[in-house]
Protein backbone atom coordinates (compact mmCIF):
# COMPACT_ATOMS: atom_id res chain seq x y z
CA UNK A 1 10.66 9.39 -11.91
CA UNK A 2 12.62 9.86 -8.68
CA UNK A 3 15.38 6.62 -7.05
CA UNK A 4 14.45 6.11 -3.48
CA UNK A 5 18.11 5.18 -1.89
CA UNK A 6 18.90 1.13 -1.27
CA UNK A 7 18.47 2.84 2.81
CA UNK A 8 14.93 3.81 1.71
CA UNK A 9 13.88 0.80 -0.03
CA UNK A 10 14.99 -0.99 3.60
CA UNK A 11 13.23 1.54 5.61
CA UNK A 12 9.94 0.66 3.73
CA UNK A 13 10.60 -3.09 3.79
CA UNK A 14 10.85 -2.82 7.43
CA UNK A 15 7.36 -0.81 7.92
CA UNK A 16 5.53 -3.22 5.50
CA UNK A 17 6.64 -5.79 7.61
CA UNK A 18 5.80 -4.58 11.11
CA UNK A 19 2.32 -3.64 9.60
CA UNK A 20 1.89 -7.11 8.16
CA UNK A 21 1.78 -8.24 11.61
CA UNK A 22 -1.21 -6.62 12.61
CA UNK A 23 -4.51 -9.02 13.02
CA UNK A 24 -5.81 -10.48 9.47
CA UNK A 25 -3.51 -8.24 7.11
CA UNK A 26 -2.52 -10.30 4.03
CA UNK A 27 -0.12 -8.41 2.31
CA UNK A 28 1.47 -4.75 2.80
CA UNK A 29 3.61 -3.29 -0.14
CA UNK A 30 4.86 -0.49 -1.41
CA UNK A 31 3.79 0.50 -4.97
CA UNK A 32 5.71 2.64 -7.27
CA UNK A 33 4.28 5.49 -9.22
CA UNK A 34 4.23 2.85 -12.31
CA UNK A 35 2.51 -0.02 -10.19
CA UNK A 36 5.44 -1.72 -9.20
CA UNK A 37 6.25 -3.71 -5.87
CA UNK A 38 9.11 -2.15 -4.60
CA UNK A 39 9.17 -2.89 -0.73
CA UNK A 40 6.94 -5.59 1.60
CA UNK A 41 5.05 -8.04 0.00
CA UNK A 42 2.97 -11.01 1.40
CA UNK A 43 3.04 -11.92 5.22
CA UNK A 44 4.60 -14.86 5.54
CA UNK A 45 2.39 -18.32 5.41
CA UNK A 46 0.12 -16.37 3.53
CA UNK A 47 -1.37 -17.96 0.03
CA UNK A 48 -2.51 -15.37 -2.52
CA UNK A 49 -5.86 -15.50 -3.91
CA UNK A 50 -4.80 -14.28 -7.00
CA UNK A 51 -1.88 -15.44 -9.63
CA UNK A 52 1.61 -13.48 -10.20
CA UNK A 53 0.09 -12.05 -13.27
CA UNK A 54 -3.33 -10.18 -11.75
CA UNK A 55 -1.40 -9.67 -8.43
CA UNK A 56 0.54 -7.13 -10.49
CA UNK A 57 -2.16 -5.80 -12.65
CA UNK A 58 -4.01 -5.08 -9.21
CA UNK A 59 -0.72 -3.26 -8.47
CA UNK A 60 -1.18 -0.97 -11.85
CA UNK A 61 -4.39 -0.64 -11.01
CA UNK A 62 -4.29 0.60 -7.67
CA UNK A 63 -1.30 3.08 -9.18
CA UNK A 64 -3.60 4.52 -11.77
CA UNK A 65 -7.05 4.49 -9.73
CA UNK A 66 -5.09 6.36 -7.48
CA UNK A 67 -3.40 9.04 -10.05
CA UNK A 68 -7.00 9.47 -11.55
CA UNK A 69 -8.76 10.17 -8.14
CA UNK A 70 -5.74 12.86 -7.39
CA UNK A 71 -7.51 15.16 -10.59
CA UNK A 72 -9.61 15.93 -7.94
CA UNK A 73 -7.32 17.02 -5.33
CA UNK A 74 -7.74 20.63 -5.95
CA UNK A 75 -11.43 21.18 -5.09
CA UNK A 76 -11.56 17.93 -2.90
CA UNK A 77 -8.33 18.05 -0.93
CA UNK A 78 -5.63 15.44 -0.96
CA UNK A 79 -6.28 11.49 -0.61
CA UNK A 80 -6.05 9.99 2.98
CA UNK A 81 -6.89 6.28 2.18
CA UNK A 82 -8.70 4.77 -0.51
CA UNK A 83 -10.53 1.34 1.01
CA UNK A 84 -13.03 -1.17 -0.44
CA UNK A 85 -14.20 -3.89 1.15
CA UNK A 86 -14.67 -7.26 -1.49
CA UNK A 87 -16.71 -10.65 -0.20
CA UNK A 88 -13.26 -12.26 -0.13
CA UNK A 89 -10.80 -9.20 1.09
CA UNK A 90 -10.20 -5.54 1.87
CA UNK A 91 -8.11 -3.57 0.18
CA UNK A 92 -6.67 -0.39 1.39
CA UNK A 93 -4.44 2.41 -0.12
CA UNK A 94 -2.72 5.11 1.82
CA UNK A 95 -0.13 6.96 -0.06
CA UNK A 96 3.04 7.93 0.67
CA UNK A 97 4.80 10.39 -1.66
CA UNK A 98 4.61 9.64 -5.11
CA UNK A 99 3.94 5.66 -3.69
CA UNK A 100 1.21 3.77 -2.28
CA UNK A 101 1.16 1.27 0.53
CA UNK A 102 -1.24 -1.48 -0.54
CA UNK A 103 -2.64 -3.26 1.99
CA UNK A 104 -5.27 -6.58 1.89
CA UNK A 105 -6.90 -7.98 4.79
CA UNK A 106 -9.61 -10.36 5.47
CA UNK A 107 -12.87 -9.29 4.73
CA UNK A 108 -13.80 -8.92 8.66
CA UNK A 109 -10.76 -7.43 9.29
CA UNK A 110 -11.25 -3.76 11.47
CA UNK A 111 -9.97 -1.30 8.74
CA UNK A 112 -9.96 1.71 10.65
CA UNK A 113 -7.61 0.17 12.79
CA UNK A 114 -5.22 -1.11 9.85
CA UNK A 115 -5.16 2.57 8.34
CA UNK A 116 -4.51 4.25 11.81
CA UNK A 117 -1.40 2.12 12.11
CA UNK A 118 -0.38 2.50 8.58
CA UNK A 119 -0.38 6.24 8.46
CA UNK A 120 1.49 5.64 12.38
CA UNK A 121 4.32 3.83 10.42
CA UNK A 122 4.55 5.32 7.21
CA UNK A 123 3.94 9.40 7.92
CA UNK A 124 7.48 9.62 9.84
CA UNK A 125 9.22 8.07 6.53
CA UNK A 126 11.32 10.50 5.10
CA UNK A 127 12.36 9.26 1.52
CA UNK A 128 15.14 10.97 0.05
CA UNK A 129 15.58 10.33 -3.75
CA UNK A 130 18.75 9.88 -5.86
């Protein structure tokens, strides 16, 4: 399991934040290959709908949904996004490396718009590993 550098962990911070800033996004964070938060988190003034504990079983998860749908990368291509849309919130992954971004949003909220700005921020990240 690669380190990403303290410079790394910043550089992710910063994106999560400037993407939690766009219209109705909840949270942004950066998931870990084992479903851990490692960088963003909830926008501030934000309430979660969910308690500590399922917030980070959503996390795991995301992590494994996402490592399961990769089995078909070979015949399918690589994973852009993965999105669903819930009554009470959307909830996007785009990943980045060996990571995911997780991303929630209001139900109503234009996900197109929210991916086409997360792969804007995220794709020019270079993470070096230690």
């Amino acid at each position: 399991m690669p380190l990403l550098s303290a410079e790394d962990l910043k550089k992710l911070d910063t994106e999560c934040k400037k993407l939690s800033e766009e219209d109705k996004v909840r949270h942004v964070g950066v998931i870990n290959e084992l479903g851990r938060l490692i960088a963003g988190g909830f926008r501030q003034g934000v309430t979660p709908i969910l308690s500590e504990d399922r917030i980070r079983m959503v996390y795991m998860q995301m992590q494994l949904d996402f490592n399961m749908r990769q089995e078909l990368d070979d015949v399918l291509g690589p994973i852009d996004y993965i999105a669903s849309r819930r009554t009470k919130q959307l909830i996007i992954s785009v990943p980045i490396g060996e990571n995911l971004v997780l991303i929630t949003a209001e139900p109503d909220a234009d996900d197109k718009k929210i991916i086409k700005k997360a792969e804007e921020l995220f794709d020019d990240i270079k993470i070096s590993t230690i």
